[in-house]
Protein backbone atom coordinates (compact mmCIF):
# COMPACT_ATOMS: atom_id res chain seq x y z
CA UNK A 1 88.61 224.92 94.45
CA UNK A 2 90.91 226.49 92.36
CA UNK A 3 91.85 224.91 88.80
CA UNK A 4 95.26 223.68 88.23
CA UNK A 5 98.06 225.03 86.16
CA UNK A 6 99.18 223.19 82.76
CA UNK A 7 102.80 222.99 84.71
CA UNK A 8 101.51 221.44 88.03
CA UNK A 9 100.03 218.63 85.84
CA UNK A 10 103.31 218.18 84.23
CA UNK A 11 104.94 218.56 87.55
CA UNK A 12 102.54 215.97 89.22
CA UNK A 13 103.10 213.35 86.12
CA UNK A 14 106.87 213.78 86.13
CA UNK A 15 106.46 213.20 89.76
CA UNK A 16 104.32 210.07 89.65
CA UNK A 17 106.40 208.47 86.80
CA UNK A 18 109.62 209.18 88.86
CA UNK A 19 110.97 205.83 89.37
CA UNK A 20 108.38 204.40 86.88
CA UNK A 21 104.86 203.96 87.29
CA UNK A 22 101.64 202.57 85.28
CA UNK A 23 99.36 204.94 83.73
CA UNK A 24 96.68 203.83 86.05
CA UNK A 25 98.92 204.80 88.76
CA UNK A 26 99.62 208.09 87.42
CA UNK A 27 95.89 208.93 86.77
CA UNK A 28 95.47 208.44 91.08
CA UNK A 29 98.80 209.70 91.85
CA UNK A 30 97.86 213.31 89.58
CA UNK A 31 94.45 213.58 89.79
CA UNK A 32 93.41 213.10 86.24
CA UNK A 33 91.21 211.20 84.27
CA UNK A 34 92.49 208.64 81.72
CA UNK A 35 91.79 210.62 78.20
CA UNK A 36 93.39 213.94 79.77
CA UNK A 37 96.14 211.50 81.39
CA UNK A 38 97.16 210.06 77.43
CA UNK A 39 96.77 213.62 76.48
CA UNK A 40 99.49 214.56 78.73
CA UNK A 41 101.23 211.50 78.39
CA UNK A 42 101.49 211.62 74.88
CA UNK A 43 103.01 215.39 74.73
CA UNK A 44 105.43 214.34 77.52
CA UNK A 45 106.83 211.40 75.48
CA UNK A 46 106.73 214.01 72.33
CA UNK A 47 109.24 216.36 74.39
CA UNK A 48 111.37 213.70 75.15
CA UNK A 49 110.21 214.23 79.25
CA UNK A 50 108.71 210.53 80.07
CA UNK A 51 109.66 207.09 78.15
CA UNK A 52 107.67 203.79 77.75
CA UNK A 53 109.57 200.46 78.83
CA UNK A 54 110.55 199.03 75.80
CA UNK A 55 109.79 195.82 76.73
CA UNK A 56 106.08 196.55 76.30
CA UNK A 57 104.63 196.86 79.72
CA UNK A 58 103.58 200.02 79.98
CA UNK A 59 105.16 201.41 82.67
CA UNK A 60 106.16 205.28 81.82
CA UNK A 61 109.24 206.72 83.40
CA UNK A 62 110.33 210.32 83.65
CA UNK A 63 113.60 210.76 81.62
CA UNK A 64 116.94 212.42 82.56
CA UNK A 65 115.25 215.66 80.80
CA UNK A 66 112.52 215.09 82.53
CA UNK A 67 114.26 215.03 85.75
CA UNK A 68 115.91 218.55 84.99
CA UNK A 69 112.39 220.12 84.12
CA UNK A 70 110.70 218.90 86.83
CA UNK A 71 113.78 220.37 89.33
CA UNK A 72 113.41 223.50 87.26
CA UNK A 73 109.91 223.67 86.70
CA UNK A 74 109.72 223.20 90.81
CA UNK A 75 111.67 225.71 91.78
CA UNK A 76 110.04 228.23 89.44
CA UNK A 77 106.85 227.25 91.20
CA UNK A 78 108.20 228.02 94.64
CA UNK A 79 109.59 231.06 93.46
CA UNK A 80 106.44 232.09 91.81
CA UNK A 81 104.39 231.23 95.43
CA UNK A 82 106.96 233.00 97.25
CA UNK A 83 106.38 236.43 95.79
CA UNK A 84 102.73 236.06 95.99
CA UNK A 85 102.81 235.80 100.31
CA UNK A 86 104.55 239.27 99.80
CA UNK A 87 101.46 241.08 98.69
């Protein structure tokens, strides 16, 4: 089993909070535990990637920024897999 990348846990988070989710939800939906969940969580919200409802229910959504770097950060991931099956 093979240990995942810093960006495929972004990518997976930005993923799960998509069209809003609960943190609980984004633990299952990315694989993590809770304390490495607010770890990334709380560096997301720092780079302006994922937002909190304001209205206080915890539900994190990935942000128009967001959106672009996970499109980009995607692509660069196929990309990346792409040239690998040419060796």
């Amino acid at each position: 089993m093979t240990r995942r990348s810093r960006m495929d846990i972004i990518i997976d988070i930005l993923q799960a909070a998509n069209s809003g989710a609960s943190k609980t939800k984004i633990v299952y939906q990315a694989n993590l535990n809770f304390n490495l969940a607010r770890q990334y969580l709380d560096l997301l919200r720092e780079q302006g990637l994922i937002e909190v409802n304001p209205a206080g229910s915890s539900i994190y959504k990935t942000t128009a920024q967001g959106r672009r770097y996970l499109e980009k950060a995607s692509d660069l991931k196929l990309f990346s897999n792409e040239g690998q099956s040419d060796h």
